[in-house]
N, C-alpha and C. Protein backbone atom coordinates (compact mmCIF):
# COMPACT_ATOMS: atom_id res chain seq x y z
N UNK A 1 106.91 87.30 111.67
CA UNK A 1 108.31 87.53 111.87
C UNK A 1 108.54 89.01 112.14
N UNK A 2 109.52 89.15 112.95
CA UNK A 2 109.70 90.94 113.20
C UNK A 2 111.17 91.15 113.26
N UNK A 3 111.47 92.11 113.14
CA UNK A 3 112.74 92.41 113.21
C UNK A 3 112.77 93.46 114.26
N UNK A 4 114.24 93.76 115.17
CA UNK A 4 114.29 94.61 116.12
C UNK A 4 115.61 95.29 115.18
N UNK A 5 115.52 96.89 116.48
CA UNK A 5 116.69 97.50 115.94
C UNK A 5 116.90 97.62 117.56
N UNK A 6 118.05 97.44 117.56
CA UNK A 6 118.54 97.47 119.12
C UNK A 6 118.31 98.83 120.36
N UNK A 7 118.84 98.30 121.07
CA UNK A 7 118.41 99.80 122.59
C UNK A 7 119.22 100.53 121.92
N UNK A 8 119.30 101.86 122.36
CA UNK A 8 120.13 103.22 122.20
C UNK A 8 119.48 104.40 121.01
N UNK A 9 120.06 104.84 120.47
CA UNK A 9 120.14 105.27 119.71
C UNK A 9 119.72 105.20 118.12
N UNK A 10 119.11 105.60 117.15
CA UNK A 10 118.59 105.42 115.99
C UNK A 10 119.10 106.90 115.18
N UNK A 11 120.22 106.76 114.65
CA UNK A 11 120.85 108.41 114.46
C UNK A 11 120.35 108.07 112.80
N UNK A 12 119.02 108.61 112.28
CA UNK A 12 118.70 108.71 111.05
C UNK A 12 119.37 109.64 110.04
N UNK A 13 120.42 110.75 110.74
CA UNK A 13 120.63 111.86 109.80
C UNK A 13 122.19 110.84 109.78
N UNK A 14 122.53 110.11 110.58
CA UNK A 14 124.05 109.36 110.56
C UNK A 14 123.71 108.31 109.31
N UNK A 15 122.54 107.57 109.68
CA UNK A 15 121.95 106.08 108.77
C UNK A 15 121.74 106.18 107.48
N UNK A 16 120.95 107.93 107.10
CA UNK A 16 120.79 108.36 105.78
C UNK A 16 121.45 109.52 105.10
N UNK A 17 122.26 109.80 104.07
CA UNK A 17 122.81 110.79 103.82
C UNK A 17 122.29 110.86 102.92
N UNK A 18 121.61 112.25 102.68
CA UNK A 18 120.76 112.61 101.88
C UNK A 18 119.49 112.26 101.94
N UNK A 19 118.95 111.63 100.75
CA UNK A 19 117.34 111.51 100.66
C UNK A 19 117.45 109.56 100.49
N UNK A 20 118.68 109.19 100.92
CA UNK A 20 118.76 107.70 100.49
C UNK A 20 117.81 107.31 101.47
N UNK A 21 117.25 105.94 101.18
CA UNK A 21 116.22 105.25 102.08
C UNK A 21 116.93 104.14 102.47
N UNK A 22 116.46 104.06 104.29
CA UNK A 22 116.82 103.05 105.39
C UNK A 22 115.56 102.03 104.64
N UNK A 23 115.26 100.74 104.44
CA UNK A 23 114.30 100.05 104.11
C UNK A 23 114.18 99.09 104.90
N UNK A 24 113.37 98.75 106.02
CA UNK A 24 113.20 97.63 106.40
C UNK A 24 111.95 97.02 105.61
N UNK A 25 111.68 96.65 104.60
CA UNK A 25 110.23 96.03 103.69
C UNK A 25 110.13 94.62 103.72
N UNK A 26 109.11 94.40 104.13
CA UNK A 26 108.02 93.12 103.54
C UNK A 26 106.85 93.22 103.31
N UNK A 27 106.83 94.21 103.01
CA UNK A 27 105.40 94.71 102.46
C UNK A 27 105.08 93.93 101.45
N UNK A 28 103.58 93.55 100.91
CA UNK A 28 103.13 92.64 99.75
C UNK A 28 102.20 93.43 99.16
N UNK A 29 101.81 93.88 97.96
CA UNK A 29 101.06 94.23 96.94
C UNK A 29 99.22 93.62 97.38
N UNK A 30 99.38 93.12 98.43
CA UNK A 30 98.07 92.86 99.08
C UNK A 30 97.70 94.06 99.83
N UNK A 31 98.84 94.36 100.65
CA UNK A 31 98.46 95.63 101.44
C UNK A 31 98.15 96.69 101.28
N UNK A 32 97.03 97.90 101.47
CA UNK A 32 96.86 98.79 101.50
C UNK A 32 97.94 99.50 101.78
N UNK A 33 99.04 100.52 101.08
CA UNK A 33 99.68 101.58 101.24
C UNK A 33 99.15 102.85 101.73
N UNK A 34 99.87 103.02 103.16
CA UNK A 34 99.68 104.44 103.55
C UNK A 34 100.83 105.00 104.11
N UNK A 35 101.27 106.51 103.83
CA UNK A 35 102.07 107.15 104.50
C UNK A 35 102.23 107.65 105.95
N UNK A 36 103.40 107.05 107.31
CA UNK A 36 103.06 107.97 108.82
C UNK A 36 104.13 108.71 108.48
N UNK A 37 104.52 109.94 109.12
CA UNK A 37 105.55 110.59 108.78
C UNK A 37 105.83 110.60 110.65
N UNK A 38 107.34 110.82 110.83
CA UNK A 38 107.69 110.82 112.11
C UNK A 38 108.50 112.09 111.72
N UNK A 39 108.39 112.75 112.75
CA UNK A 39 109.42 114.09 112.58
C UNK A 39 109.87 114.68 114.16
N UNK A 40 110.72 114.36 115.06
CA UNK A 40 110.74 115.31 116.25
C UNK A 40 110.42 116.73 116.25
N UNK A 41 110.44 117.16 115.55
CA UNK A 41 110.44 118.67 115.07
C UNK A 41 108.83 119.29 114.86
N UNK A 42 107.99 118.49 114.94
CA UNK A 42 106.76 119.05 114.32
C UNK A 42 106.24 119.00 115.47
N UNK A 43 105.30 120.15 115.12
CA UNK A 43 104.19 120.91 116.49
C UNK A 43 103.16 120.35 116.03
N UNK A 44 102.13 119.64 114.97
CA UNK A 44 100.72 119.89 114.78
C UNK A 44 100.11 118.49 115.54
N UNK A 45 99.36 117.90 115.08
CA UNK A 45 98.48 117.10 115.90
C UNK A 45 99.22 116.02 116.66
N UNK A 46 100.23 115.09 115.99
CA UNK A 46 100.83 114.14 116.43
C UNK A 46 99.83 112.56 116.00
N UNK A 47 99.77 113.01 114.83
CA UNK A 47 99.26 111.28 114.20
C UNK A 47 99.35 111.17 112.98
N UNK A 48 100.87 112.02 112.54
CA UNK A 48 101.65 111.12 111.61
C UNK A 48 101.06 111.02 109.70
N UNK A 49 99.99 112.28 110.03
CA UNK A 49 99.11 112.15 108.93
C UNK A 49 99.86 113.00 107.52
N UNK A 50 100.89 113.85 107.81
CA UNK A 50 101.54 114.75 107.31
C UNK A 50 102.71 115.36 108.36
N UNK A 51 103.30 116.01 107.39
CA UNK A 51 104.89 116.52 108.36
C UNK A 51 104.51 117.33 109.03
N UNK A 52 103.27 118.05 108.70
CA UNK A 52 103.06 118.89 109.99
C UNK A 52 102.61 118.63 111.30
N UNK A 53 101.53 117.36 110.96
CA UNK A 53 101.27 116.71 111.74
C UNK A 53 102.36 114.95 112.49
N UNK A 54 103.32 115.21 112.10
CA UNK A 54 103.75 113.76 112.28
C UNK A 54 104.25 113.28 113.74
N UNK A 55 103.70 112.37 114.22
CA UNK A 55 104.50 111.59 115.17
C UNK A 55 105.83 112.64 115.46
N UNK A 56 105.71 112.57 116.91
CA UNK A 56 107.42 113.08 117.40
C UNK A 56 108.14 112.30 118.10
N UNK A 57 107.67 111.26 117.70
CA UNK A 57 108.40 109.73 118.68
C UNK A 57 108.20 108.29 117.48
N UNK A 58 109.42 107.92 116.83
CA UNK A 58 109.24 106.66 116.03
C UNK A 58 108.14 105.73 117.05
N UNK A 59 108.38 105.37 118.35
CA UNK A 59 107.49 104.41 119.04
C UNK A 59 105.92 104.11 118.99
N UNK A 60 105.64 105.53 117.94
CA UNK A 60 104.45 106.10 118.37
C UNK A 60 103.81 105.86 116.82
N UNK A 61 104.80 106.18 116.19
CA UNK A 61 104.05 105.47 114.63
C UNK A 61 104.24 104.09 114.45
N UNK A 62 105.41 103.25 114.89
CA UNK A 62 105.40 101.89 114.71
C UNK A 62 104.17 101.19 115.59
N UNK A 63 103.63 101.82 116.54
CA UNK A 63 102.06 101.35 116.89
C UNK A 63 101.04 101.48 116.48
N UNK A 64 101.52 102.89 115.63
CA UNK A 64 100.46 103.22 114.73
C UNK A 64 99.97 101.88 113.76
N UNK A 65 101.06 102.24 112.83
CA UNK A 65 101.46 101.16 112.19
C UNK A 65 100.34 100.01 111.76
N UNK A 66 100.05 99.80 110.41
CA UNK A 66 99.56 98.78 109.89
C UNK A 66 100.72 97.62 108.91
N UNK A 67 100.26 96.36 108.35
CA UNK A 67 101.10 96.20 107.53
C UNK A 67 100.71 97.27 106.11
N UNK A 68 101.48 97.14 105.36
CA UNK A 68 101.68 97.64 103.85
C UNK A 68 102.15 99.38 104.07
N UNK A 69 101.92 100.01 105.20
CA UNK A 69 102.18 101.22 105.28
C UNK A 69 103.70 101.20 105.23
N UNK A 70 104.23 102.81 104.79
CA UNK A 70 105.50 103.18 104.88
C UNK A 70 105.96 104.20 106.21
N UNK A 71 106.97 104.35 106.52
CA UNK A 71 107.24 104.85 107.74
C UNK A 71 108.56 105.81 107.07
N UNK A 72 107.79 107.68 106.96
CA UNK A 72 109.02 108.22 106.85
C UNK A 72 109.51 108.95 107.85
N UNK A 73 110.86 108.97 107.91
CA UNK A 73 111.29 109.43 109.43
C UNK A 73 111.90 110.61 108.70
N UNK A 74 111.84 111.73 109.32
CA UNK A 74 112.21 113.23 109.35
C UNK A 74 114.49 112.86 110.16
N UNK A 75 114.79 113.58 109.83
CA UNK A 75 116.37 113.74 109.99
C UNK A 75 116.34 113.87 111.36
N UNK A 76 116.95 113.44 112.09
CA UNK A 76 116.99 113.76 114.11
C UNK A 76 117.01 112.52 114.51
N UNK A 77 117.27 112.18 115.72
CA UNK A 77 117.44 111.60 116.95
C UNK A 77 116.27 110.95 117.54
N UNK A 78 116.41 109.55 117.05
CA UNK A 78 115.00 109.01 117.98
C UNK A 78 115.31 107.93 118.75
N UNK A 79 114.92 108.17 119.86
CA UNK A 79 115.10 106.77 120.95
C UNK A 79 114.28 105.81 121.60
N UNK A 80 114.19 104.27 121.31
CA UNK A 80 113.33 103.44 121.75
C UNK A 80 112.83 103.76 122.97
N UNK A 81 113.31 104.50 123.51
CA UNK A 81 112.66 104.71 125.05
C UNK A 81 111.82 106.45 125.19
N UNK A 82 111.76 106.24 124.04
CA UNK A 82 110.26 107.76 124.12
C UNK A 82 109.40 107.31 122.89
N UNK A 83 108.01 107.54 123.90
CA UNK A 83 107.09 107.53 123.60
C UNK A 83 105.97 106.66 123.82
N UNK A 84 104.77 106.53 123.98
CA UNK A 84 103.84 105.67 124.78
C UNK A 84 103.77 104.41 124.53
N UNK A 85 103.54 103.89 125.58
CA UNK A 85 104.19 102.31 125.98
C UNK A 85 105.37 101.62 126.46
N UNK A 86 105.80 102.83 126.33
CA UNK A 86 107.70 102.85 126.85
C UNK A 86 107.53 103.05 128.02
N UNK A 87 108.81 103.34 128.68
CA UNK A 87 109.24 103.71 129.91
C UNK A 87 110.64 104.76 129.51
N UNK A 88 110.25 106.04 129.83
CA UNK A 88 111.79 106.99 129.88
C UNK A 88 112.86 106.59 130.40
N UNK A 89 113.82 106.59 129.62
CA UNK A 89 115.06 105.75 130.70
C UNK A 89 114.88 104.34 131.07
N UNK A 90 114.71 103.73 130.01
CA UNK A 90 114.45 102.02 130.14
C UNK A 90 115.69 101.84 128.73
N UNK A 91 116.74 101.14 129.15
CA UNK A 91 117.66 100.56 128.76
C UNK A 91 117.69 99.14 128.16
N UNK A 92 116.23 98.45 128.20
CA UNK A 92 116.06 97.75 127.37
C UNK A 92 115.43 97.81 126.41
N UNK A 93 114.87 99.14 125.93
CA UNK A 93 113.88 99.41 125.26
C UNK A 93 114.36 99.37 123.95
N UNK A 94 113.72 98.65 122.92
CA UNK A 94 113.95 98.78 121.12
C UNK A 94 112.68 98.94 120.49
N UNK A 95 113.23 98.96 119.46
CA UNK A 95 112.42 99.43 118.14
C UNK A 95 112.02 98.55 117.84
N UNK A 96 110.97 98.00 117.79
CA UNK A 96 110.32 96.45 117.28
C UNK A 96 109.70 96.66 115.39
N UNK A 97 109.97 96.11 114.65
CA UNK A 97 109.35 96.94 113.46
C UNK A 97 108.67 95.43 112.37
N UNK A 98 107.16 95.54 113.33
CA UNK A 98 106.92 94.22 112.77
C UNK A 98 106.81 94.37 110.81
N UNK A 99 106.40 93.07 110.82
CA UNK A 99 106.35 92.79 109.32
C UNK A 99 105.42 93.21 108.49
N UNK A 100 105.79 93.67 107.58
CA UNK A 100 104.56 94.45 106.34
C UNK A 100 104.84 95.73 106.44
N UNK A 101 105.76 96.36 107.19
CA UNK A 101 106.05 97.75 107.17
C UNK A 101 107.24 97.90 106.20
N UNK A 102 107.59 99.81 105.68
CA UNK A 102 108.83 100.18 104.79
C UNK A 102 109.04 101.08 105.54
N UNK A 103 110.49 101.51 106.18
CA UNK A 103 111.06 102.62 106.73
C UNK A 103 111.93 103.43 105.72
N UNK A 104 111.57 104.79 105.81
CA UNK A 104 112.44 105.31 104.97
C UNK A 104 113.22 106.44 105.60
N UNK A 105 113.89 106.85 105.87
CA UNK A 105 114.31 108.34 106.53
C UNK A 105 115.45 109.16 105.86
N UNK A 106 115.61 110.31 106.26
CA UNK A 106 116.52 111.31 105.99
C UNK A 106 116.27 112.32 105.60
N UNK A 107 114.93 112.13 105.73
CA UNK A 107 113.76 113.93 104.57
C UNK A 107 114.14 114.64 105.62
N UNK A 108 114.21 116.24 105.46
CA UNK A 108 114.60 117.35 105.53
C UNK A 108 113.19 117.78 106.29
């Protein structure tokens, strides 16, 4: 089962005020827990391993993506239509966020 979040826009600093958590979970106590961090803002490698290193495109950690992992999103602006596998400027593009994942966002 998966859940989508629709085309447009994903305004995490609008969705979370403060340090509250967005949760999409079905994660099960079977799964290995690991942290991706997504941040537009970060310069270092881009695989989500730490904030310095994190993803600068949600699209890009939800492929990452295993089940049982958590997904924290950094405060900013992310759009289904950036990042690999996408198409820039594709108006049908969403956030697919299969099952066994936890989203959390609004960290600083």
């Amino acid at each position: 089962m998966q859940s989508c979040l629709h085309a447009g826009e994903l305004h995490v600093a609008l969705l979370v005020l403060t340090a509250a958590a967005i949760t999409c979970s079905f994660a099960s106590p079977a799964f290995a827990q690991s942290v991706i961090h997504v941040d537009a803002d970060a310069g270092g490698a881009n695989d989500g391993t730490s904030w310095e290193d994190a993803f600068v495109y949600l699209q890009d950690a939800l492929a990452a993506a295993e089940p049982g992992n958590e997904i924290w999103i950094a405060e900013g602006v992310y759009r289904p239509d950036q990042g690999g596998g996408v198409t820039a400027g594709d108006r049908e593009a969403r956030f697919v966020v299969p099952a066994g994942l936890a989203l959390y966002g609004g960290f600083d």
